[in-house]
Protein backbone atom coordinates (compact mmCIF):
# COMPACT_ATOMS: atom_id res chain seq x y z
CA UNK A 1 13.35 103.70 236.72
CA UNK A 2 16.48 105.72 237.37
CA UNK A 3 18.28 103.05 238.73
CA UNK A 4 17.62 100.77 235.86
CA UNK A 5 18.79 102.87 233.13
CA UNK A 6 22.80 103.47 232.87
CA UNK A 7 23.38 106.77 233.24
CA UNK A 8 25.11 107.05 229.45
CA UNK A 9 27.81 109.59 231.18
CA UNK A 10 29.47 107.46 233.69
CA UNK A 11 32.80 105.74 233.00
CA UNK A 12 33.24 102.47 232.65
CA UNK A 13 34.84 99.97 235.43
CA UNK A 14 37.85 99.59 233.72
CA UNK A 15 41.34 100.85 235.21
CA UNK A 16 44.96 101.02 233.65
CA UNK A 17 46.70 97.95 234.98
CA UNK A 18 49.88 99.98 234.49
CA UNK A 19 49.78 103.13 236.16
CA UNK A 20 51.17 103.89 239.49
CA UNK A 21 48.14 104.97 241.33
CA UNK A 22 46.26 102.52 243.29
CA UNK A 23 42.37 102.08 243.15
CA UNK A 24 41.76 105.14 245.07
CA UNK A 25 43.63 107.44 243.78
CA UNK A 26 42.34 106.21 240.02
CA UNK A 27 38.95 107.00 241.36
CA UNK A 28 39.74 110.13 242.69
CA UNK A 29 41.57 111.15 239.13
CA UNK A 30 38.67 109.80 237.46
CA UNK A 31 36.04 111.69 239.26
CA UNK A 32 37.81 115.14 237.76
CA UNK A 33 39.54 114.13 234.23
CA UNK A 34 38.58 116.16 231.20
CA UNK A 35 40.43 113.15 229.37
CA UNK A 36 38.95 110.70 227.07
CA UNK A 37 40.65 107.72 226.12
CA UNK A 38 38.82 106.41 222.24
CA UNK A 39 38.88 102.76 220.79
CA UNK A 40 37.85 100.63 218.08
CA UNK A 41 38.93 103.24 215.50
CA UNK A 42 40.02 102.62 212.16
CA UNK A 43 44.10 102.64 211.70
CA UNK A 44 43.23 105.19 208.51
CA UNK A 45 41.00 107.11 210.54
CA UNK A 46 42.82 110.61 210.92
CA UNK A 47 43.74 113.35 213.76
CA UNK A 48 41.60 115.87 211.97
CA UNK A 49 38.65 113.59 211.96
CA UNK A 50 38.85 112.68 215.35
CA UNK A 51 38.50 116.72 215.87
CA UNK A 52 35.39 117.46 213.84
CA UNK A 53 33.44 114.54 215.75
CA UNK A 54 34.81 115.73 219.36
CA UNK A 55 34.61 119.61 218.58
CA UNK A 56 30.49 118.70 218.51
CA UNK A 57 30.83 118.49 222.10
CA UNK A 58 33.11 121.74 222.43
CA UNK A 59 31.68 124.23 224.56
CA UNK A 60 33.84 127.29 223.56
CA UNK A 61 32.12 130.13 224.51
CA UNK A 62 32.58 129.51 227.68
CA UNK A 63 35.91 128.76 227.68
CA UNK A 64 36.21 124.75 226.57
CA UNK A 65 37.14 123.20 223.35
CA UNK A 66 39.75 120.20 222.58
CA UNK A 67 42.99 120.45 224.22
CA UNK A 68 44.54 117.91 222.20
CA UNK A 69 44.29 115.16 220.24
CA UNK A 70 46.93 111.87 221.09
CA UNK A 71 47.10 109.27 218.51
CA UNK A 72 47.27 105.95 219.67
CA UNK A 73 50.87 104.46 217.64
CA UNK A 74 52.29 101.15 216.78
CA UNK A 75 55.32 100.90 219.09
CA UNK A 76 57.16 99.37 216.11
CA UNK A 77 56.10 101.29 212.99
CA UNK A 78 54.95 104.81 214.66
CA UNK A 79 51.86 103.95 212.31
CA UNK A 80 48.12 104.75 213.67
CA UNK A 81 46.67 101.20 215.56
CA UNK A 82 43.07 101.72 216.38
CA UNK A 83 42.83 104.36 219.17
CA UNK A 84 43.33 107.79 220.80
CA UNK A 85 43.11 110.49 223.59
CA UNK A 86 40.95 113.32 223.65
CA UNK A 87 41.42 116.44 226.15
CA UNK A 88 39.11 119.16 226.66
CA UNK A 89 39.57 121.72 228.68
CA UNK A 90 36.18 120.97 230.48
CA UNK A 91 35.16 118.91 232.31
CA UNK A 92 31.42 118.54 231.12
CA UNK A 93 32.77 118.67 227.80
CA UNK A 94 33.80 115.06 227.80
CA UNK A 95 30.94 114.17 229.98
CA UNK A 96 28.68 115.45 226.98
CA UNK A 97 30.87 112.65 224.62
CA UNK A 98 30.12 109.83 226.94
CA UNK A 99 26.69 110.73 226.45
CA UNK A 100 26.64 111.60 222.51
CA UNK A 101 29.66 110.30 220.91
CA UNK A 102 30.29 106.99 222.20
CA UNK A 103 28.29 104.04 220.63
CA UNK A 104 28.10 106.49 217.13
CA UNK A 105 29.85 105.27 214.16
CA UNK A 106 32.94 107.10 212.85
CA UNK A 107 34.67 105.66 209.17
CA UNK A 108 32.21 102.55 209.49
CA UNK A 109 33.40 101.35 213.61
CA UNK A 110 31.45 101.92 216.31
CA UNK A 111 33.46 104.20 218.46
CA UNK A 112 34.13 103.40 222.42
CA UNK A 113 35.00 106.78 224.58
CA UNK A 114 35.60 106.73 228.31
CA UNK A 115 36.93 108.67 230.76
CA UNK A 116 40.68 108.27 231.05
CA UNK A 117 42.77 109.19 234.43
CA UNK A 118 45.05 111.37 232.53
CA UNK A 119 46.98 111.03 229.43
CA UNK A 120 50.92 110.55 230.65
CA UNK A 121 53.95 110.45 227.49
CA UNK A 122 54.54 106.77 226.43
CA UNK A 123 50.68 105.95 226.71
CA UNK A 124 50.36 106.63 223.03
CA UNK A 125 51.90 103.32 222.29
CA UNK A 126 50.27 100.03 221.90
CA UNK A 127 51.46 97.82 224.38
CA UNK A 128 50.43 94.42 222.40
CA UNK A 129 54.05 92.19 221.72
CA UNK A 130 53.99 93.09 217.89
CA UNK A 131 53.91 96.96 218.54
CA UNK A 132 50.06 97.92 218.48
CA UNK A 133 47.08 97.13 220.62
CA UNK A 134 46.88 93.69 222.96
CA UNK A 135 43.30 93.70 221.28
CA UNK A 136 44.66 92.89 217.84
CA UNK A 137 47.38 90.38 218.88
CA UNK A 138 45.51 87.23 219.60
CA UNK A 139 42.50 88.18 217.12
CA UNK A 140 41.05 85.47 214.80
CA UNK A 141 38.69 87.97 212.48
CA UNK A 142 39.88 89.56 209.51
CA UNK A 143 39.40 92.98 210.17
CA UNK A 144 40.57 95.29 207.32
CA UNK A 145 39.57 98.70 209.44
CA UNK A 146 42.48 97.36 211.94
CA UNK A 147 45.23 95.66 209.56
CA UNK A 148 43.55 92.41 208.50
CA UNK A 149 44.49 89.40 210.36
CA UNK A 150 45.14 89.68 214.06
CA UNK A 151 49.11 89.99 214.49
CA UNK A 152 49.42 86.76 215.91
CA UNK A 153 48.05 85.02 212.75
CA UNK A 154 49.85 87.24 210.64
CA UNK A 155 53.35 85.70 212.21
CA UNK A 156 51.80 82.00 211.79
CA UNK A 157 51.37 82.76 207.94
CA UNK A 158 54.47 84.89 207.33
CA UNK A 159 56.63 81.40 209.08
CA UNK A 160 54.10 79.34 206.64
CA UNK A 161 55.29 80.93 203.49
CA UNK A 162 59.14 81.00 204.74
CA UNK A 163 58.77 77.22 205.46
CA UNK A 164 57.24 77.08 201.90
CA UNK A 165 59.82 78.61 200.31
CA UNK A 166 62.80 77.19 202.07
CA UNK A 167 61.33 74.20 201.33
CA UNK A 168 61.10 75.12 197.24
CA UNK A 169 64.54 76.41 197.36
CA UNK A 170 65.78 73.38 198.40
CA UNK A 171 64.15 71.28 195.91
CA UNK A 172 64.94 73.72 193.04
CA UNK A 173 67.32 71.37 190.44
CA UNK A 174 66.67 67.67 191.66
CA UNK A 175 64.26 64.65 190.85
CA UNK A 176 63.56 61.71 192.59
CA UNK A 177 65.72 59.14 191.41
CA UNK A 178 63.72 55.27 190.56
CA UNK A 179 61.52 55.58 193.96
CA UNK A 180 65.14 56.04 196.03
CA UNK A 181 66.75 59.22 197.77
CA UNK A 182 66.86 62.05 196.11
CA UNK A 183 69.78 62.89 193.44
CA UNK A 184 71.45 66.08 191.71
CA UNK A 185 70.54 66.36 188.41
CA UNK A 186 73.53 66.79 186.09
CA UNK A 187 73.24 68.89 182.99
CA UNK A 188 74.18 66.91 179.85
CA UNK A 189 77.25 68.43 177.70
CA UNK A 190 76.29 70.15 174.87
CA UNK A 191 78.01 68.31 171.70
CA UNK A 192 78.33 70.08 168.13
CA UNK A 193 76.35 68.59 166.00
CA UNK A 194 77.84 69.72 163.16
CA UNK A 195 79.59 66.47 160.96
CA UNK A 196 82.93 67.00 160.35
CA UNK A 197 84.57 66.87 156.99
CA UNK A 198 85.72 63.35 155.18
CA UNK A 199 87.53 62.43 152.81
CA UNK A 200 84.55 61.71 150.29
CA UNK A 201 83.49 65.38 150.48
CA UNK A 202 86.84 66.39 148.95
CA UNK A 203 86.83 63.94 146.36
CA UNK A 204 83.00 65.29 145.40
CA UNK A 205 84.13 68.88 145.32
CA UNK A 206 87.43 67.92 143.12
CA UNK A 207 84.66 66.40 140.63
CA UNK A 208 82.19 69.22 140.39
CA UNK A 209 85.32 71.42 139.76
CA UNK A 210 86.35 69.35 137.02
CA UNK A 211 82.98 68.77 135.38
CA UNK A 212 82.66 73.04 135.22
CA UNK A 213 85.98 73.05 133.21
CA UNK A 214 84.93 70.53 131.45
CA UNK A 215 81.72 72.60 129.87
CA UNK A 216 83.36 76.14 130.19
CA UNK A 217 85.87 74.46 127.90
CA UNK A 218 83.13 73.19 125.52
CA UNK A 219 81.83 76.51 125.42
């Protein structure tokens, strides 16, 4: 039965399609890293978390324990985006989190480890064309461990609303005009409503003046 069962240790098949070692030499690096590269995390999952889960496969007393801990960063924001390296300084160490580790959950996500060729600077960057991972440019789910909406729908509804509100903006201030094109509303002038004085009014006030003069005089 040994050869039916996956040995849970071994790395996968997968190779960086951007480093500048060929197959062989990938194998060779693989066959001796202490390196693990981690995916599927949670972009609020933390560097110190990360630690505490790894540091259960830390053999110290004789001599391992994490190296490091590389955060995986948006290109664009420098903002965590789903992934990380681990380095021990043991070889067996991160053989023992192939084995234990990887398929476990960590903040609700099923974590991924495998062995990684070596961690070079600029490979904590996603590579995808909005700044994180390719994984989360072209996906469909709403994922709110990994940002919500792939990045790619994000764009189509971010153009959406712009269209939307160009489209407002432009409207803003005109009506439709008998079923014909479309006309700028004027504003009417504001008139003073207030009626002006005539001649009538003076004649009633010269009355009531005479008619108090009149009864003070009786008085």
């Amino acid at each position: 039965m040994a050869h039916v069962v996956q040995p849970l240790d071994q790395p996968s098949n997968y190779k960086d399609s951007q480093t500048r070692l060929d197959k062989h030499r990938q194998d060779e690096a693989l066959s001796k890293s202490s390196t693990l590269y981690i995916g599927n995390l949670s972009f609020y999952t933390t560097e110190e978390q990360i630690y505490e889960l790894f540091n259960k496969c830390a053999n110290v007393s004789e001599g391992g324990g994490i190296k490091r801990v590389i955060m995986g960063l948006d290109r664009n924001t420098r903002t965590p985006c789903g992934f990380c390296f681990v380095e021990f300084y043991t070889r067996p160490e991160a053989l023992a989190s192939l084995r234990y580790i990887s398929g476990t959950k960590l903040d609700e996500r099923i974590v991924r480890c495998d062995l990684d060729a070596g961690y070079k600077e600029g490979r904590q960057f996603g590579r995808g064309k909005s700044g994180g991972q390719v994984r989360d440019e072209h996906r469909e789910d709403y994922d709110p461990g990994r940002g919500g909406w792939g990045a790619q729908a994000q764009r189509m509804e971010a153009e959406r609303r712009r269209e939307v509100e160009e489209r407002y903006a432009d409207t803003t201030g005109i009506v439709a005009g008998g079923g014909g094109d479309w006309k700028q509303v004027e504003t009417a002038p504001q008139h003073n409503l207030k009626r002006g004085r005539s001649p009538d009014d003076d004649g009633e006030r010269e009355r009531a003046a005479r008619s108090r003069l009149d009864v003070e005089d009786r008085m």
